[in-house]
Protein backbone atom coordinates (compact mmCIF):
# COMPACT_ATOMS: atom_id res chain seq x y z
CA UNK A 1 115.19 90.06 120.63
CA UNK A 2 115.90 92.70 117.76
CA UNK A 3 115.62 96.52 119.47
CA UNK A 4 112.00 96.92 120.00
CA UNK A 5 110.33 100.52 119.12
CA UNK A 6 107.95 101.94 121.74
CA UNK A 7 104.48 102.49 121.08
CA UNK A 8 103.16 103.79 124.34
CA UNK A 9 99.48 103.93 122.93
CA UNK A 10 98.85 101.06 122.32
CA UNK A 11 100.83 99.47 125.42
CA UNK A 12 98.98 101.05 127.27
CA UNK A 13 95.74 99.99 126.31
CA UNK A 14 97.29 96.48 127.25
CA UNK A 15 98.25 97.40 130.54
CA UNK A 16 94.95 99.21 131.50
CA UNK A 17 93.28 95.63 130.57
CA UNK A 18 96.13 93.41 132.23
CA UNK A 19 94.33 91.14 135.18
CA UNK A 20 91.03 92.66 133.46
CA UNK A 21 89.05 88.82 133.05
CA UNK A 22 88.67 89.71 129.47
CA UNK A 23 90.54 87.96 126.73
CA UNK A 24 92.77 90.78 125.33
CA UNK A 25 92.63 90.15 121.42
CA UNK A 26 94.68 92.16 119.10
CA UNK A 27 93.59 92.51 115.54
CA UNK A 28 95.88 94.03 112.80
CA UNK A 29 97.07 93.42 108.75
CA UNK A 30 100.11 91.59 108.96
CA UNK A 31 103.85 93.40 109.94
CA UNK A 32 101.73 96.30 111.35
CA UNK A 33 103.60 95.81 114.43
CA UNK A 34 101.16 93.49 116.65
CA UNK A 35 104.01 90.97 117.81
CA UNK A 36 106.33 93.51 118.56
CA UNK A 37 103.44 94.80 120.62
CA UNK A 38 102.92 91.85 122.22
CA UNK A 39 107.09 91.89 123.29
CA UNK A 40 106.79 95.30 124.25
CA UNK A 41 104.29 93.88 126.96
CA UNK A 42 106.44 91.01 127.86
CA UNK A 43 108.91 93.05 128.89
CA UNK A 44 107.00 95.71 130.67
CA UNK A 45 105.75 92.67 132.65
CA UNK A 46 108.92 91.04 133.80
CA UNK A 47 110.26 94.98 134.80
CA UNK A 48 106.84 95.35 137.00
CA UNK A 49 107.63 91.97 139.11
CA UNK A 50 106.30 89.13 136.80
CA UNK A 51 108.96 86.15 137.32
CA UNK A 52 109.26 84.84 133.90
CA UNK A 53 108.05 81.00 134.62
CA UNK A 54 104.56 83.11 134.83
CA UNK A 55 104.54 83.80 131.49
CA UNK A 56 104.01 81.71 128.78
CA UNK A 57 104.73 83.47 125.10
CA UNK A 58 104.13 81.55 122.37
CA UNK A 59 103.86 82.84 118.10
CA UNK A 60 101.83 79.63 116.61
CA UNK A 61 103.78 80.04 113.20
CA UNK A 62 106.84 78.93 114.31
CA UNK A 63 107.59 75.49 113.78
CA UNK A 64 108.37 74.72 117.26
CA UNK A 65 104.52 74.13 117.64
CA UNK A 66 103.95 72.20 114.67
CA UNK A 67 102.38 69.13 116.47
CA UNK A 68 100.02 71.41 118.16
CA UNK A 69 97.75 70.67 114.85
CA UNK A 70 94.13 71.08 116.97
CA UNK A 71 92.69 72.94 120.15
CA UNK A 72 93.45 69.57 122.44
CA UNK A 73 97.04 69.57 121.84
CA UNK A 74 97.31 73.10 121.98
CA UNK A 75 95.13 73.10 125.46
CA UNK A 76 97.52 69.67 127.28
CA UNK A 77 100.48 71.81 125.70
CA UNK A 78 100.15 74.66 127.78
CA UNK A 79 97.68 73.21 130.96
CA UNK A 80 101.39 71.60 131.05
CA UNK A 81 103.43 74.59 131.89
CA UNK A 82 101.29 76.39 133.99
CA UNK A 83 102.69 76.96 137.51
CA UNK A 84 100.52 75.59 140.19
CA UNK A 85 100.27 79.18 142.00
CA UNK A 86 99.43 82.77 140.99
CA UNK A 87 98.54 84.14 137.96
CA UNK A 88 100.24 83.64 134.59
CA UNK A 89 100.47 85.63 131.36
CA UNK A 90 99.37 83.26 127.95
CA UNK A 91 100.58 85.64 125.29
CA UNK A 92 99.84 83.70 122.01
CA UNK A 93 100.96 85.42 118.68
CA UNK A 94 99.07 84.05 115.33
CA UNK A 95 96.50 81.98 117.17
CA UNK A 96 94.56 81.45 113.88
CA UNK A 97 96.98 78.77 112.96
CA UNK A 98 95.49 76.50 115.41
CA UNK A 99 92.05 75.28 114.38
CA UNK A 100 89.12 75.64 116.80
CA UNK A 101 91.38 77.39 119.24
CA UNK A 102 88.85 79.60 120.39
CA UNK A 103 87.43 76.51 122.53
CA UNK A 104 90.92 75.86 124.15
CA UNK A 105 91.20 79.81 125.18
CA UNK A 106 87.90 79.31 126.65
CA UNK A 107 88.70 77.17 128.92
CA UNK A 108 92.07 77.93 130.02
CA UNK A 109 89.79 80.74 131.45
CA UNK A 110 88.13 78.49 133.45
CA UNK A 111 90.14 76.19 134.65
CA UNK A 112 93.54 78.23 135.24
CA UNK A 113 94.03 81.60 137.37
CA UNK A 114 95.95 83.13 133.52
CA UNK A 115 95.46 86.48 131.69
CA UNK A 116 95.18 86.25 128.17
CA UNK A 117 96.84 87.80 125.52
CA UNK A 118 96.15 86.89 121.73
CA UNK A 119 97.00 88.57 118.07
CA UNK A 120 95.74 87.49 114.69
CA UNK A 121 95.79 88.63 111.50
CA UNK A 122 92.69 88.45 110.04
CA UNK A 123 89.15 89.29 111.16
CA UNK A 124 88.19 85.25 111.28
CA UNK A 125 89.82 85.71 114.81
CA UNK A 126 86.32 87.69 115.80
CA UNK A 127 84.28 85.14 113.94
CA UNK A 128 80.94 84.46 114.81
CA UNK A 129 82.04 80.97 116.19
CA UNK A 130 84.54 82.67 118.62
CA UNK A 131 81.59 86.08 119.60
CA UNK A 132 79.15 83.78 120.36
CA UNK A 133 81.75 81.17 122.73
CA UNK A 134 83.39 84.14 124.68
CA UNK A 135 79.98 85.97 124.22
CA UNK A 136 81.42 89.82 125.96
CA UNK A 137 84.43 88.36 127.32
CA UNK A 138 87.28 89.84 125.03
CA UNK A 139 88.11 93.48 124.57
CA UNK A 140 89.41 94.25 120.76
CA UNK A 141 92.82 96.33 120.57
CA UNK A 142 93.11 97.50 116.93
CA UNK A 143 96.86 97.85 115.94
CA UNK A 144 96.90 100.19 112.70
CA UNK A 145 100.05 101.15 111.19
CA UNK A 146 102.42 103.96 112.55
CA UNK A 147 100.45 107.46 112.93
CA UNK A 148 102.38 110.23 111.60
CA UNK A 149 103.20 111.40 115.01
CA UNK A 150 104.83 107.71 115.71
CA UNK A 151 106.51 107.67 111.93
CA UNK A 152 108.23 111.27 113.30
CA UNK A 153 109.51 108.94 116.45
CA UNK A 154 110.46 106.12 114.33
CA UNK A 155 112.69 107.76 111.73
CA UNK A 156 115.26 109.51 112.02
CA UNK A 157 115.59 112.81 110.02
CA UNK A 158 118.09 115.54 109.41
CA UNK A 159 117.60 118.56 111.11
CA UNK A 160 117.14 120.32 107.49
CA UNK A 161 114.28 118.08 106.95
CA UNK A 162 111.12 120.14 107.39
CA UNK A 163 108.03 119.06 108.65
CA UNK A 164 106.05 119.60 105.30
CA UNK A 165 109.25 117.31 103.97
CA UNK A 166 108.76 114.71 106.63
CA UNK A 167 104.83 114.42 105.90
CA UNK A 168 105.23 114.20 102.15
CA UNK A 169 107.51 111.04 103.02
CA UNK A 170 104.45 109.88 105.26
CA UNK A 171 102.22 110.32 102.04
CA UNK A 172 104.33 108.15 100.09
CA UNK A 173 106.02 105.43 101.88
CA UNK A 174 102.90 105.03 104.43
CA UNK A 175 103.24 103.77 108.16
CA UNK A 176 104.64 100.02 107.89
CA UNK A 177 107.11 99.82 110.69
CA UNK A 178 109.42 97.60 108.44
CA UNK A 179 110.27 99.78 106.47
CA UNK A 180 112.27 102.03 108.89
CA UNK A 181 115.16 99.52 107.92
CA UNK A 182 115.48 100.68 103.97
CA UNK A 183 115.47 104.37 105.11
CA UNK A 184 113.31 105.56 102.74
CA UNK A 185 115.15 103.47 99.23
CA UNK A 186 112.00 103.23 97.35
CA UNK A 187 112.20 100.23 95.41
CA UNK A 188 113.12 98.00 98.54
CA UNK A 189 110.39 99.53 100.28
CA UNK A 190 108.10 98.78 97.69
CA UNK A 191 109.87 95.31 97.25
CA UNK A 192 109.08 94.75 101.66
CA UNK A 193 105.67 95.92 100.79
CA UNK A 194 104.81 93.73 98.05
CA UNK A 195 106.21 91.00 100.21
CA UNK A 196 103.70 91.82 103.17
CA UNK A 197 100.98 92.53 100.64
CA UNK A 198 101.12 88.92 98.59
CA UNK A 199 101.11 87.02 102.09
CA UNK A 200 98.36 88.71 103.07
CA UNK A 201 96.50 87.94 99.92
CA UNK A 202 97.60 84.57 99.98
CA UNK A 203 97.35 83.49 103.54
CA UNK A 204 94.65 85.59 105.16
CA UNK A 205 92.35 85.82 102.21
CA UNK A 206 92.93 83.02 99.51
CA UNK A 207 93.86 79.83 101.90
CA UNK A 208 90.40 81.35 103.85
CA UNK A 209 88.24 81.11 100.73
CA UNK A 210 90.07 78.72 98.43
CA UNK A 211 87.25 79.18 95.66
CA UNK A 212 88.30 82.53 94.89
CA UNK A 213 90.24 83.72 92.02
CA UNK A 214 93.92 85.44 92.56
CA UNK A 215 93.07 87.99 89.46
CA UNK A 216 89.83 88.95 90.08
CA UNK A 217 90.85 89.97 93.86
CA UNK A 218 93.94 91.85 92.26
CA UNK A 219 91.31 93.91 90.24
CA UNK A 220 89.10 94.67 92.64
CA UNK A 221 91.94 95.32 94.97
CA UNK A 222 93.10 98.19 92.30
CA UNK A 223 89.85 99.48 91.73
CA UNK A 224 89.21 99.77 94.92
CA UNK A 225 93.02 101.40 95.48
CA UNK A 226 92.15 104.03 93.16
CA UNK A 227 88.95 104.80 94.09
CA UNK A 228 89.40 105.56 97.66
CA UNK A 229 87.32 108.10 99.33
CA UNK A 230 84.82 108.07 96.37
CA UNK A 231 81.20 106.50 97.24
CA UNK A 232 81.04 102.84 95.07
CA UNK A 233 79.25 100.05 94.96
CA UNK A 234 79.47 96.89 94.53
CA UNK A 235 77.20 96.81 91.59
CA UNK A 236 79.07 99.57 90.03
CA UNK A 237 82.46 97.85 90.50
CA UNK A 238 80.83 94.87 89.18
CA UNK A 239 79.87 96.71 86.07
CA UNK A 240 83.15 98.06 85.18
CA UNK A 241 84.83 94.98 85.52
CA UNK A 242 82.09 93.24 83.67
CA UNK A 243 82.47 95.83 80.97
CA UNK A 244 86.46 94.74 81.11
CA UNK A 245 85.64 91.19 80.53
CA UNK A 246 86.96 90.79 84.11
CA UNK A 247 83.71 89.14 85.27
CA UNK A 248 80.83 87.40 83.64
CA UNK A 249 77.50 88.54 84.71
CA UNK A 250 75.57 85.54 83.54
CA UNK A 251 72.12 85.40 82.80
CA UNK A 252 71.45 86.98 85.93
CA UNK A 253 72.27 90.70 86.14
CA UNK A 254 73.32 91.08 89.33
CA UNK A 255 75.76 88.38 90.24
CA UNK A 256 78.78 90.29 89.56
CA UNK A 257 77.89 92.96 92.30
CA UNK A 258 77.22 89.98 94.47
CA UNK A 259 80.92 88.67 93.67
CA UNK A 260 82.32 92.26 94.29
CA UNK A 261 80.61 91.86 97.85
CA UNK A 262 81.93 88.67 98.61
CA UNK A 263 85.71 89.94 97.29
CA UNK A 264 85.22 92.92 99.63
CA UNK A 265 84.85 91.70 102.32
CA UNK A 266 87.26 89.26 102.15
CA UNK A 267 89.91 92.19 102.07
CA UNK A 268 88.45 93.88 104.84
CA UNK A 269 88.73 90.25 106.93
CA UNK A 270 92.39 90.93 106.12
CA UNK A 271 91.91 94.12 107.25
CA UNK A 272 93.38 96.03 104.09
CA UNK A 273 89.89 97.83 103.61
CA UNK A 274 87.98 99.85 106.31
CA UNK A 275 83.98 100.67 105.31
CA UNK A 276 82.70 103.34 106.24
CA UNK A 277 79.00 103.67 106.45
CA UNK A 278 76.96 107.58 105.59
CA UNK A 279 75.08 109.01 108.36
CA UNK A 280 71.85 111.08 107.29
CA UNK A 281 72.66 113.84 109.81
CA UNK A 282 69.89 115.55 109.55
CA UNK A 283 66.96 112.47 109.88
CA UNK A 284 69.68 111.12 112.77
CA UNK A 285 69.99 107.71 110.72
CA UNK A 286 72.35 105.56 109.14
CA UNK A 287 71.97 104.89 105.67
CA UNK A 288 72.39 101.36 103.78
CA UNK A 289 73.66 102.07 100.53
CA UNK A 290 76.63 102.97 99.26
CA UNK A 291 79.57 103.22 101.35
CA UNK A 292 83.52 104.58 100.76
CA UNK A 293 86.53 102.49 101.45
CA UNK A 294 89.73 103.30 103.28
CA UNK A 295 93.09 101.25 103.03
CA UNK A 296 94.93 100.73 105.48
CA UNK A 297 97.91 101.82 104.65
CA UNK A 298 99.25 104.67 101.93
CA UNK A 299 102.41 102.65 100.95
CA UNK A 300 100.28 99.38 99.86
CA UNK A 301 98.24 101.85 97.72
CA UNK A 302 101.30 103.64 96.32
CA UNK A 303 103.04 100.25 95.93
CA UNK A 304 100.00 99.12 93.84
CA UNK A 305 99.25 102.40 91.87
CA UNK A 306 102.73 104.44 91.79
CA UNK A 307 102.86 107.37 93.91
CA UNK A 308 100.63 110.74 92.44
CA UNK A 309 100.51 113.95 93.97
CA UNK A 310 97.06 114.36 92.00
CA UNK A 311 95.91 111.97 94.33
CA UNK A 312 96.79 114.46 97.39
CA UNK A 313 93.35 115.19 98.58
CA UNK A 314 91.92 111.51 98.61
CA UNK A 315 95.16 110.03 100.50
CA UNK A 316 94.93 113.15 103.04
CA UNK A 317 91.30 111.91 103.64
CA UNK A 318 92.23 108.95 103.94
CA UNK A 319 95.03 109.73 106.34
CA UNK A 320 92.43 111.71 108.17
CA UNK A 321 90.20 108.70 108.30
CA UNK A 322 92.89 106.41 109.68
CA UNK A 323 93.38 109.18 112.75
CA UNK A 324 90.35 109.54 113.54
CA UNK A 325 90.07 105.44 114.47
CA UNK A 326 93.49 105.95 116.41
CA UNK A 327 91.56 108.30 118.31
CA UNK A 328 88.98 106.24 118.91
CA UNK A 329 86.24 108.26 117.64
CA UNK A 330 83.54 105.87 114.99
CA UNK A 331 83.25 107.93 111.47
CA UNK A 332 80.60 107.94 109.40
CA UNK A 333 80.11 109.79 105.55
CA UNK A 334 77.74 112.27 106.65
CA UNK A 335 75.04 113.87 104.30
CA UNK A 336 73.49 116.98 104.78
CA UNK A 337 70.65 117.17 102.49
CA UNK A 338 72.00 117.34 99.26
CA UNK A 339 75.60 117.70 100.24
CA UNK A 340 77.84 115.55 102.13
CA UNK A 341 80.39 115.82 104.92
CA UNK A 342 83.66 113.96 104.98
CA UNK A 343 83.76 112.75 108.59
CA UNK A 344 81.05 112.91 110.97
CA UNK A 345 83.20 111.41 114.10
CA UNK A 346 80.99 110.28 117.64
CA UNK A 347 81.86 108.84 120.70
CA UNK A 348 79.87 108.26 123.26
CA UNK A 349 78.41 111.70 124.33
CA UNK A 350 80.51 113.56 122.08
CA UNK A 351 80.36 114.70 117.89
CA UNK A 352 82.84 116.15 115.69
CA UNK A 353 82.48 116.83 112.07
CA UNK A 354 85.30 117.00 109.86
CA UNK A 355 85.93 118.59 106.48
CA UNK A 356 88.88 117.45 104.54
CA UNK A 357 90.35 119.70 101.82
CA UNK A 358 94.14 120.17 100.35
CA UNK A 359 93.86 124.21 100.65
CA UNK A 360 91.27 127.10 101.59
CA UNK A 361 93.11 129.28 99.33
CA UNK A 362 90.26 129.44 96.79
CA UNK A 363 87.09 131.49 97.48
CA UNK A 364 84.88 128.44 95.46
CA UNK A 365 86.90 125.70 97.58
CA UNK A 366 85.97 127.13 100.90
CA UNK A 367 82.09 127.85 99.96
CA UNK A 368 82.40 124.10 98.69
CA UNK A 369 83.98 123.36 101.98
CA UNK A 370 82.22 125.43 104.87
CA UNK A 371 78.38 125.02 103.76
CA UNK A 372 77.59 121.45 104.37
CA UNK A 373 78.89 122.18 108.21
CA UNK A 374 76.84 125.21 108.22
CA UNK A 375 73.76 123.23 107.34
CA UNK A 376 74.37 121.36 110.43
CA UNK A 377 72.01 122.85 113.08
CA UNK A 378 73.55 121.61 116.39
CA UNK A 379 76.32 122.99 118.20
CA UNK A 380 79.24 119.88 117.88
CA UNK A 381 82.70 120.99 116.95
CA UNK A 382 83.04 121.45 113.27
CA UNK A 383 86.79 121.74 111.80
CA UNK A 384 88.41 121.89 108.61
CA UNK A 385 91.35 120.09 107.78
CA UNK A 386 93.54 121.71 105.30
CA UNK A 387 97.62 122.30 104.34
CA UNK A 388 97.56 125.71 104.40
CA UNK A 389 99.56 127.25 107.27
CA UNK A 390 96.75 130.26 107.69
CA UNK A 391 96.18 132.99 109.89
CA UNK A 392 92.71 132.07 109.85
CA UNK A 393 91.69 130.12 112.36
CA UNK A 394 87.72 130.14 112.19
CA UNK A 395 84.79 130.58 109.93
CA UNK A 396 82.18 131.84 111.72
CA UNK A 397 82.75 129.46 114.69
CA UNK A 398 83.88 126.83 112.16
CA UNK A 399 87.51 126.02 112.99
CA UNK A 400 90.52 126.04 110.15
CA UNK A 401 93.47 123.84 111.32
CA UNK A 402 97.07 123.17 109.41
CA UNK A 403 96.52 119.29 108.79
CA UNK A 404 100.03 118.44 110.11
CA UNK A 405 99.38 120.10 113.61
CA UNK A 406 95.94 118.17 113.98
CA UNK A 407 97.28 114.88 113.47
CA UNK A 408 100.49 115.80 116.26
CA UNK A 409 97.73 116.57 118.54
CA UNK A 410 96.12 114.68 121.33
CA UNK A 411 92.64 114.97 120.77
């Protein structure tokens, strides 16, 4: 087993659910780390007094398990080698290469004394087919890529490096865990990302929806790469790439939008996009139109687009974005009247809103900033996010913190 890197985070999310009678599904884009994950457990079971024959580990892409080709072979496979006696730990890696698996899971539940443990990589894993079977009984773990606070404990810098230094690499390579092995060479990053990045494409979305078409997905994919954190819709993608002769609209106006739609979510199935829906916080409602998009990772975008510093203040918003789902917080776009805030964060009993901004430094900027939160009549935490390292730490009870030391806090 190549050296595995510790992510305590989300291990222990795994271990506060182990014996739980939930099936423990973990969701991720490919390489983010969810079958290293998955060892990491393995071995933190077998030091805490789990005899191996009680644990059955199995990735369904290797081609070990190429005759288990449906849910009954897969189900007599492992009844097989499950000890008569005490519990056992099914960790299955990949499930979605066995078709209608979700019925064998089901009832290895019910017929065995096992705790289950299963990745995928694309959202079909949470289908409606598999909700409605297990109906409550699974618990989603989310894998994202590395945090900055796990990239610091991942790589390993020289003690010149500063921390500003260390971010900026953050910015531009993004959090892939594979890439710790080309130590920062950027065209065999970009090489291991466009690797990770075409199998995605071609296994999780195109041999899902076979009727869709490789180029159209690549130009959504880049509009929607170099648009992030701007409010778009379908429609308006649809016109531009009408306009571009990219699709036809038809006799009927609207079908490109529709297309768009259908592209869309397809990459967030894959889970390269996150939506994010706008919260009216003033009439307390979510609205339906127009929502932004977050990728999950910087170095896919950067990969795609080449890296731009102009770009700064949309990929620290969208770094923001990403932390705030670490943290497990739900965001929302918020709009305040006329104006809109960045992040309006909740969980249950709690609110945070969030203002996202490369630098205060400006008098306009920070107007432009700080009144949409002071619109906001209750009395949540409001904070804005910048990289300047000031002395300032509030506006009139709204907090200003250095970017870099929010996202090594707890919180």
């Amino acid at each position: 087993m190549a050296e595995l890197i510790e992510r305590p985070e989300y291990l222990n999310q795994l271990i506060e659910n182990k014996d739980v009678d939930l099936v423990k599904i973990v969701t991720g884009i490919r390489r983010c780390g969810k079958s290293s994950l998955l060892d990491l457990f393995h071995r933190w079971l077998t030091e805490n007094g789990v005899d191996e024959s009680h644990i059955l580990h199995m990735n369904l892409e290797s081609l070990r398990y190429r005759n288990l080709t449906n849910h009954l072979s897969f189900y007599d496979y492992v009844a097989a080698r499950i000890p008569g006696s005490g519990k056992t730990y099914l960790i299955f890696d990949e499930l979605q290469a066995v078709p209608h698996w979700e019925k064998a899971i089901e009832s290895f539940r019910i017929d065995f004394d096992v705790d289950i443990y299963i990745t995928g990589s694309n959202a079909y894993l949470l289908s409606t087919e598999f909700s409605t079977l297990l109906s409550g009984r699974y618990v989603e773990i989310r894998v994202l890529p590395l945090s900055f606070k796990e990239f610091l404990r991942f790589y390993e810098f020289e003690p010149s490096v500063s921390v500003e230094e260390k971010f900026q690499r953050y910015l531009q390579f993004g959090g892939m865990p594979i890439l710790r092995e080309y130590r920062f060479n950027e065209a065999r990053a970009n090489q291991a990302l466009e690797g990770i990045y075409s199998t995605v494409v071609l296994r999780d979305i195109l041999q899902r929806n076979p009727q869709a078409d490789n180029t159209t997905l690549q130009k959504i994919m880049l509009f929607l790469c170099s648009s992030i954190g701007s409010i778009t819709s379908p429609n308006k993608i649809g016109g531009v790439l009408s306009n571009e002769g990219d699709i036809h609209e038809g006799k009927s106006k609207g079908i490109a939008g529709k297309t768009v739609d259908k592209y869309i979510s397809m990459l967030q199935s894959a889970f390269v996009f996150y939506p994010v829906g706008r919260y009216d916080v003033k009439g307390k409602q979510l609205l339906k139109t127009l929502e932004k998009k977050y990728i999950i990772d910087m170095g896919f975008r950067n990969m795609l687009l080449g890296y731009r510093d102009a770009d700064r203040g949309h990929i620290i918003e969208n770094i923001v974005f990403l932390e705030l789902i670490r943290r497990d917080w739900r965001v929302y776009i918020g709009k305040v009247g006329e104006t809109e805030v960045d992040f309006v964060a909740e969980k249950p009993g709690d609110r945070m809103y969030i203002q996202v901004t490369e630098s205060m430094a400006s008098p306009e900027t920070r107007e432009r900033e700080l009144r949409p939160l002071r619109m906001i009549p209750d009395n949540y935490e409001k904070i804005v996010l910048s990289m300047d390292r000031s002395f300032i730490q509030s506006y009139d009870g709204i907090k200003s913190l250095y970017l870099i030391d929010w996202l090594h806090g707890e919180k």
